[in-house]
Protein backbone atom coordinates (compact mmCIF):
# COMPACT_ATOMS: atom_id res chain seq x y z
CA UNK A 1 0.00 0.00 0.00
CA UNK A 2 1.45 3.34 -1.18
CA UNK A 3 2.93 5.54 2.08
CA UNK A 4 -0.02 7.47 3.93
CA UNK A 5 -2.52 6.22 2.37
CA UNK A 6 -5.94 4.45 3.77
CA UNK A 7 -6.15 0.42 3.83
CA UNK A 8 -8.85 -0.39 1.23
CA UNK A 9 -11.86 -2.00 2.12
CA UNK A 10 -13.28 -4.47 -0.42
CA UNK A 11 -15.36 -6.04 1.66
CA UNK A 12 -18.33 -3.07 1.68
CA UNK A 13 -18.48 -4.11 -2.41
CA UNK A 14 -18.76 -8.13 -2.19
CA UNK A 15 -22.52 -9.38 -2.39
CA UNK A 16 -23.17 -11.77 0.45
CA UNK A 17 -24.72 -15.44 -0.60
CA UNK A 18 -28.55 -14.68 -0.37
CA UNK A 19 -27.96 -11.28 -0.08
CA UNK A 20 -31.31 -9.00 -1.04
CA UNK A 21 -29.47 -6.74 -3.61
CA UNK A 22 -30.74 -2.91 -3.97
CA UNK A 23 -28.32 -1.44 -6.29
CA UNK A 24 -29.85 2.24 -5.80
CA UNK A 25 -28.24 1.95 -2.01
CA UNK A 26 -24.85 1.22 -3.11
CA UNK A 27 -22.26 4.27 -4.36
CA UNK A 28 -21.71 4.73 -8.16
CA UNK A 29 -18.52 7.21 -7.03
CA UNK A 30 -16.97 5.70 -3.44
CA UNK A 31 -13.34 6.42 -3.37
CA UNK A 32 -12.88 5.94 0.44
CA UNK A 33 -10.81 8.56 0.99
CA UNK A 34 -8.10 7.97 -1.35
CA UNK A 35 -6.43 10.55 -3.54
CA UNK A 36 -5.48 10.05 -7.18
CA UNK A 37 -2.00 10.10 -6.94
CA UNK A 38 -2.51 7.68 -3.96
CA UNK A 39 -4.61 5.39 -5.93
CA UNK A 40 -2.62 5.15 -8.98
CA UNK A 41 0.63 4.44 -7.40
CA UNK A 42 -0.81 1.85 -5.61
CA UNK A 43 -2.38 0.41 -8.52
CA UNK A 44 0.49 0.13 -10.14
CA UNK A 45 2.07 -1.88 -7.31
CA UNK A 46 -0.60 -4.37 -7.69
CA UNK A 47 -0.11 -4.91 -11.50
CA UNK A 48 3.56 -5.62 -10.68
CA UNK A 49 2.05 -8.10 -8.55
CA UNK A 50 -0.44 -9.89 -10.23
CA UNK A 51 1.90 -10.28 -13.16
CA UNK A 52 4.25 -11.93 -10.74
CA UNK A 53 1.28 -14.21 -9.57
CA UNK A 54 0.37 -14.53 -13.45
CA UNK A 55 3.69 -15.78 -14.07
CA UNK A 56 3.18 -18.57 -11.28
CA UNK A 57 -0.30 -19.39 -12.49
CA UNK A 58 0.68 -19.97 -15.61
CA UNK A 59 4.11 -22.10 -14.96
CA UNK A 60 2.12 -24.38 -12.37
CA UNK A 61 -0.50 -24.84 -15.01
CA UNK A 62 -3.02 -26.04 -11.98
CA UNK A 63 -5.70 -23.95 -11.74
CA UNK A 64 -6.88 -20.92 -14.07
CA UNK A 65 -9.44 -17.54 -13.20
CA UNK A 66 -11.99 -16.01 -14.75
CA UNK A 67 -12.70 -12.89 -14.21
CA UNK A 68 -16.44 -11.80 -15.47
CA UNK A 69 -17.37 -8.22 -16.29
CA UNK A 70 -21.11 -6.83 -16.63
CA UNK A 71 -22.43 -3.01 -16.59
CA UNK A 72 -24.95 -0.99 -18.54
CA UNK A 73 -23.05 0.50 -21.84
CA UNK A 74 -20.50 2.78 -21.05
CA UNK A 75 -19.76 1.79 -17.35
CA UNK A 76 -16.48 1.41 -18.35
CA UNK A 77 -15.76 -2.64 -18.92
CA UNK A 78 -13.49 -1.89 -21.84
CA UNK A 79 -11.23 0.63 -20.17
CA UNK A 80 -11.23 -1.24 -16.74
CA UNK A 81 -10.02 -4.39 -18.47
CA UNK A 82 -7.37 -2.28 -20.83
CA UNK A 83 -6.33 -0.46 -17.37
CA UNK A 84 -6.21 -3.49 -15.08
CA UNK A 85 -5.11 -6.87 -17.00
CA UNK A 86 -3.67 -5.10 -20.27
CA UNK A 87 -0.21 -4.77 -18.65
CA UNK A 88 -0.21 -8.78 -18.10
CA UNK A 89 1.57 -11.36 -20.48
CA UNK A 90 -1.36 -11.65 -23.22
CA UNK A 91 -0.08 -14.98 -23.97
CA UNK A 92 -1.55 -16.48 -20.83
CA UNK A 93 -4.49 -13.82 -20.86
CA UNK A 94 -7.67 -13.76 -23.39
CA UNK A 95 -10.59 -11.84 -23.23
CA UNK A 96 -14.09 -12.71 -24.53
CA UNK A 97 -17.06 -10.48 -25.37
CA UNK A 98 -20.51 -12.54 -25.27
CA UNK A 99 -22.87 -10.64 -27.85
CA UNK A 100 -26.05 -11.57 -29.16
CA UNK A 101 -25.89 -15.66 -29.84
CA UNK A 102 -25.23 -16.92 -33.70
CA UNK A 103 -28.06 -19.31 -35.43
CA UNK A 104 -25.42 -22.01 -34.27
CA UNK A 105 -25.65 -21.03 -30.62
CA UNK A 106 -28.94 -20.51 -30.42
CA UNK A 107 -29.12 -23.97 -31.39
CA UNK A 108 -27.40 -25.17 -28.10
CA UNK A 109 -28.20 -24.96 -24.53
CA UNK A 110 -27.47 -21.05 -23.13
CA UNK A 111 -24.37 -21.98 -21.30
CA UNK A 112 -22.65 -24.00 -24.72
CA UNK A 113 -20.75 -21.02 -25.78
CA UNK A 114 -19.66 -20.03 -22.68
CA UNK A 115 -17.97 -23.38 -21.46
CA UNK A 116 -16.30 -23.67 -24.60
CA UNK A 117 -14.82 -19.88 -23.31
CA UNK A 118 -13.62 -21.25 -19.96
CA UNK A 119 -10.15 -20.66 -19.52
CA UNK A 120 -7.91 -23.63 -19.50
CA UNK A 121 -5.67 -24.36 -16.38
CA UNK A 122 -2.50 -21.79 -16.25
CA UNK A 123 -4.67 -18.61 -17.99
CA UNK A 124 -6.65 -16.05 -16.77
CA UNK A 125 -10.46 -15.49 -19.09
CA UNK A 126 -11.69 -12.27 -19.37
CA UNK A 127 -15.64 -11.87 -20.04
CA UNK A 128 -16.75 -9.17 -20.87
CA UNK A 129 -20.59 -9.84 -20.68
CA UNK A 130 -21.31 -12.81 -20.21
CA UNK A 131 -23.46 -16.15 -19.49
CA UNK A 132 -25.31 -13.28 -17.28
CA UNK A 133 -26.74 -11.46 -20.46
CA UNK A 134 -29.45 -14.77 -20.56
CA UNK A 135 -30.86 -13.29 -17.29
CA UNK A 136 -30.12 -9.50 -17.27
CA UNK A 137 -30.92 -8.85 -21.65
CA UNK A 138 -33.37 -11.84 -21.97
CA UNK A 139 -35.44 -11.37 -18.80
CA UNK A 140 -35.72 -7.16 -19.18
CA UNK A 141 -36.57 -8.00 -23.03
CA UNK A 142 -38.95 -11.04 -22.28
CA UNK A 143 -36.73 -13.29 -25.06
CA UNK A 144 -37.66 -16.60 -22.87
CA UNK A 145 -40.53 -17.19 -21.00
CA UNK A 146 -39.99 -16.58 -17.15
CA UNK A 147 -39.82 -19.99 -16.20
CA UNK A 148 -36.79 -20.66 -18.60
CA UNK A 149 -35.29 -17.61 -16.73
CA UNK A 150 -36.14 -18.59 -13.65
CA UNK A 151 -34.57 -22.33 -14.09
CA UNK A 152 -30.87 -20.33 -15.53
CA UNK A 153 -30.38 -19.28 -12.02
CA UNK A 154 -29.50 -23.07 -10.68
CA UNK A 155 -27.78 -23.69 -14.14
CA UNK A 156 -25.86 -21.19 -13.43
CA UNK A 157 -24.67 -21.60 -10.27
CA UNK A 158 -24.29 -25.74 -11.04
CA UNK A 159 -22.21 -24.02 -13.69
CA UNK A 160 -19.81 -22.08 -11.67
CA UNK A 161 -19.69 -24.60 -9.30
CA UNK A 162 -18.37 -26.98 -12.01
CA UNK A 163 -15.98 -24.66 -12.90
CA UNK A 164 -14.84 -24.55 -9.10
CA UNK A 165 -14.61 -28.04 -9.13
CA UNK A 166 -12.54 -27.95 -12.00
CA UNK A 167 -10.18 -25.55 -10.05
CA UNK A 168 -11.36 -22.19 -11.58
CA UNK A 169 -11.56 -18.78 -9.54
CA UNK A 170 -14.06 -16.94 -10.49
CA UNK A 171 -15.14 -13.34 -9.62
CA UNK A 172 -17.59 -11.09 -11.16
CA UNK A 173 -17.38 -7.74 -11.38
CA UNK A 174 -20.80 -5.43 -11.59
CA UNK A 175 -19.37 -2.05 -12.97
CA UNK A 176 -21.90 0.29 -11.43
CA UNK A 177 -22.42 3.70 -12.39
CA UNK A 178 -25.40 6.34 -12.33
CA UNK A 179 -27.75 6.87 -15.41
CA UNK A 180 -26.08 10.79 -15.51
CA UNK A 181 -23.00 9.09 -15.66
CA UNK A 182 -23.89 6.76 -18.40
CA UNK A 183 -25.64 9.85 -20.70
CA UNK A 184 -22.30 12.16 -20.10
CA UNK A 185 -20.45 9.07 -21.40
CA UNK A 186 -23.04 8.70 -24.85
CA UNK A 187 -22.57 12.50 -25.32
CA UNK A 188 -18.81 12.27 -25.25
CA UNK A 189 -18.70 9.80 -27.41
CA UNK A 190 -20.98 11.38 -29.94
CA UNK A 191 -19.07 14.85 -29.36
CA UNK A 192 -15.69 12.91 -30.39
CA UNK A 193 -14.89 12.22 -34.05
CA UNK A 194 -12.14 9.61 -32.55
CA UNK A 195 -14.94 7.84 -30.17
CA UNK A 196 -18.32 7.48 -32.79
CA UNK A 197 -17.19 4.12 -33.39
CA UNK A 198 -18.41 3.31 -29.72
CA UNK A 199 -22.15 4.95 -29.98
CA UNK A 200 -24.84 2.77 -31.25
CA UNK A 201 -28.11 4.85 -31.46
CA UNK A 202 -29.20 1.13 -30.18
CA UNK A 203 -27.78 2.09 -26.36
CA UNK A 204 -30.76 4.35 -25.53
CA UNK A 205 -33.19 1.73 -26.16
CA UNK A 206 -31.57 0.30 -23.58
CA UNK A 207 -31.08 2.98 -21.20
CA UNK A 208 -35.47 3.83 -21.24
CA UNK A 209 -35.05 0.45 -19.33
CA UNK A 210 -32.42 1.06 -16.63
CA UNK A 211 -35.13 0.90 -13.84
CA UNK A 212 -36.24 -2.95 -15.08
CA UNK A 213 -32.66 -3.80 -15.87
CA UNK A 214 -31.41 -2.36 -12.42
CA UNK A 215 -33.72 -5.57 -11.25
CA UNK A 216 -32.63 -7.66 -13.20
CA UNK A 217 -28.90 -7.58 -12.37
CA UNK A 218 -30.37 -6.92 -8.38
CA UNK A 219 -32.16 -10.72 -8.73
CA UNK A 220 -29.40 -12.24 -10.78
CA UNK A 221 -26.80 -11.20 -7.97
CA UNK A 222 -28.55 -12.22 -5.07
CA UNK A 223 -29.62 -15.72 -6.94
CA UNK A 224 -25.99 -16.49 -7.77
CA UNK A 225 -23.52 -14.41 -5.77
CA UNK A 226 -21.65 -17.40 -3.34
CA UNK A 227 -18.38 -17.56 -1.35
CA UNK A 228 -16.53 -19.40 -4.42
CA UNK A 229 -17.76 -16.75 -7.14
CA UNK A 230 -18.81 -13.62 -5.44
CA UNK A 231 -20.16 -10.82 -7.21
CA UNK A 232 -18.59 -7.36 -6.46
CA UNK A 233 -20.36 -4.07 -7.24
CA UNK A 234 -17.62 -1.80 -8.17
CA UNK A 235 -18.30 2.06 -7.75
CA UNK A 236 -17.11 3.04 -11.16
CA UNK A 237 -17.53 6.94 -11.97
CA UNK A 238 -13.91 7.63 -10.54
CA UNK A 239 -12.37 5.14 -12.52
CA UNK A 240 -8.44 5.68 -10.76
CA UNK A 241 -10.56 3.85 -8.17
CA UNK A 242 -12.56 1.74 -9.84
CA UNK A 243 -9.09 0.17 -11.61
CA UNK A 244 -7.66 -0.02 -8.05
CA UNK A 245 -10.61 -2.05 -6.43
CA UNK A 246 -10.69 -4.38 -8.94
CA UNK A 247 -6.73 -4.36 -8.99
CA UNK A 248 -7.27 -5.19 -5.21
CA UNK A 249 -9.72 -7.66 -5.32
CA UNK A 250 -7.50 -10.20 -8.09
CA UNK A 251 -4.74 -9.55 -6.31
CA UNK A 252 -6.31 -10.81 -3.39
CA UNK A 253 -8.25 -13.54 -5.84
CA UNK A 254 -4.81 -14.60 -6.61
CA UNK A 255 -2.84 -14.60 -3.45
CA UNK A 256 -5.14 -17.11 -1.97
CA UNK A 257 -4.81 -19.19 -5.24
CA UNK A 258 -1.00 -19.52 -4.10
CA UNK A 259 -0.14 -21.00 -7.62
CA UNK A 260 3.35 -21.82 -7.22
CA UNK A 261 6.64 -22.58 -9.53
CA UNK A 262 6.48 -26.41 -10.51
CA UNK A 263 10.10 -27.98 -9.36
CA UNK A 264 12.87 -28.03 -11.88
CA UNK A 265 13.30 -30.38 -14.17
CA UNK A 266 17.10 -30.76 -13.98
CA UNK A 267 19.27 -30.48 -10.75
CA UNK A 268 20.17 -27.65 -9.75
CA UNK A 269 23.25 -28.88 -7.93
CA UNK A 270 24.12 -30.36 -10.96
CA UNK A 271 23.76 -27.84 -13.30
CA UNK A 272 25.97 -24.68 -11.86
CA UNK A 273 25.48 -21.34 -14.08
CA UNK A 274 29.95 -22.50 -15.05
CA UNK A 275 28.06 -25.55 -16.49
CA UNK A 276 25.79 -23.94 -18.71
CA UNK A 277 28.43 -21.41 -19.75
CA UNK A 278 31.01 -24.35 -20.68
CA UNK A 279 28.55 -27.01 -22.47
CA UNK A 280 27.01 -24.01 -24.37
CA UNK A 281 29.87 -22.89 -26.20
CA UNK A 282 29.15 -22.94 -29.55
CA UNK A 283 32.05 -23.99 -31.94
C-alpha cells in the first residue's frame, strides 16, 4: 500500500450469498478517501504483482481464473479491463465479449458457448458480458418465457460450481455507475470524431429500461452471488478507483490461489550457471 494512504476495504463491495441486492443503495462514485495520486501508485504496485502471480499461475498450469465483467453500456468494462489486465503477459491472458448468440448457438443450450470460453488451467479469461446477459438482456426484453429464466439461475450456479470443481476462480465484477453518468459518457462519445465508433443509437433503447434492468442484475446477484464466485459491485464513476478495487480484489483472488513454480526439471546442484556457460559454447 502506497505511504499514507488508507487500507482499502473491499469487503463493503462483495454481495453476500442470499444477499437482497438494492443497487440504488450502493455508491456509483466511493473512493474511500483515497487521492489520485494515492490510488494510482498503488495500482500500479498491484499490477507488478499480479503479473508476478500470473507468471506462477501460468508455470504451475493447476488452476486458471476467470474474471467476469457486466455493466450498462459505457460503465467502463473496456477501459477497466485495458487499465487493469492489459499490462499482463497476453499470452496467458484472453478476453471474450458474449454478444447476441449466432443461429449455431442458439441452437445449443445457453451456457454451450460459454464453457467452450472457460479458460484452460495456467490462464486467466476475461468476459466481458457474459453467461449473465441470458438473465439480465433476456429477462428485461422477455426473449424466454420466465420460467426458462427462472430455471438459468441453478444452471448457473451448477455451472460455476463446475468450474470450481474444476479448479477455476471466479469473480464477477458489476461495474456500477449512475444513469447521468452513463448519458455524459453517450454525449462524449458522440461529441468525439475519434470515439463514434463506440455509440450505437441502439444504447438508448436500452437505457429507457435502466429501472427494469437495475432488477434484473439486483435478482441475478442475489440468486448467484456465493463464497466461491462472489459478485462485487464496483463504484465506477472515478475510474483511478474503480481500476484499483478491482486491482485489489484479483490480487487478493490470486494470493489465496497460491499457484506456485512447478520444481525443476534438472538439478540444480548439478547444473551450476559454469556448467551452462562451458557445455554451451558454440564452436
Amino acid at each position: 500500500m502506497s505511504a499514507g494512504a488508507t487500507p482499502l476495504d473491499t469487503s463493503r463491495y462483495v454481495v453476500r450469498p442470499g444477499e437482497a441486492v438494492r443497487l440504488s443503495e450502493r455508491p456509483t462514485d466511493d473512493t474511500q478517501g483515497w487521492t489520485k495520486d494515492a490510488a494510482k501508485a498503488e495500482t500500479a504496485r498491484l499490477i507488478e504483482r499480479m503479473q508476478a502471480l500470473q507468471e506462477r499461475l501460468y508455470a504451475e498450469s493447476r488452476q486458471s481464473l476467470l474474471v467476469v465483467f457486466q455493466a450498462m453500456d459505457g460503465a467502463g468494462k473496456d477501459s477497466t479491463t485495458r487499465s487493469v489486465l492489459g499490462p499482463l503477459n497476453p499470452q496467458g491472458v484472453h478476453v471474450r465479449s458474449f454478444k447476441a448468440p449466432s443461429p449455431e448457438e442458439r441452437a445449443h443450450d445457453f451456457l454451450w458457448r460459454v464453457h467452450a470460453a472457460v479458460p484452460q488451467a495456467g490462464r486467466i479469461a476475461v468476459f466481458n458480458r457474459s453467461h449473465y446477459e441470458d438473465v439480465l438482456v433476456v429477462r428485461v426484453r422477455g426473449l424466454a418465457p420466465p420460467d426458462v429464466v427462472e430455471a438459468r439461475y441453478e444452471h448457473i450456479r451448477a455451472f460455476e460450481r463446475l468450474l470450481g470443481e474444476a479448479r477455476t476462480r471466479i469473480v464477477k465484477f458489476m461495474i456500477h455507475v449512475s444513469p447521468a453518468y452513463q448519458l455524459r459518457q453517450f454525449v462524449e462519445r458522440v461529441e468525439d470524431p475519434a470515439k463514434h465508433w463506440k455509440f450505437n443509437p441502439a444504447d438508448l433503447d436500452d437505457r429507457r429500461l435502466w429501472p427494469a434492468f437495475m432488477e434484473a442484475y439486483e435478482i441475478a446477484m442475489s440468486r448467484t452471488s456465493t463464497d466461491a464466485a462472489p459478485w462485487i459491485v464496483v463504484p465506477a464513476e472515478t475510474k483511478w478507483f474503480r481500476n484499483l478495487l478491482v486491482a485489489r480484489v484479483l490480487v487478493d483472488t490470486l494470493e489465496a490461489m497460491d499457484p506456485q513454480f512447478p520444481p525443476p526439471a534438472f538439478d540444480p546442484a548439478e547444473w551450476t550457471a559454469e556448467r551452462v556457460e562451458r557445455d554451451g559454447r558454440i564452436g
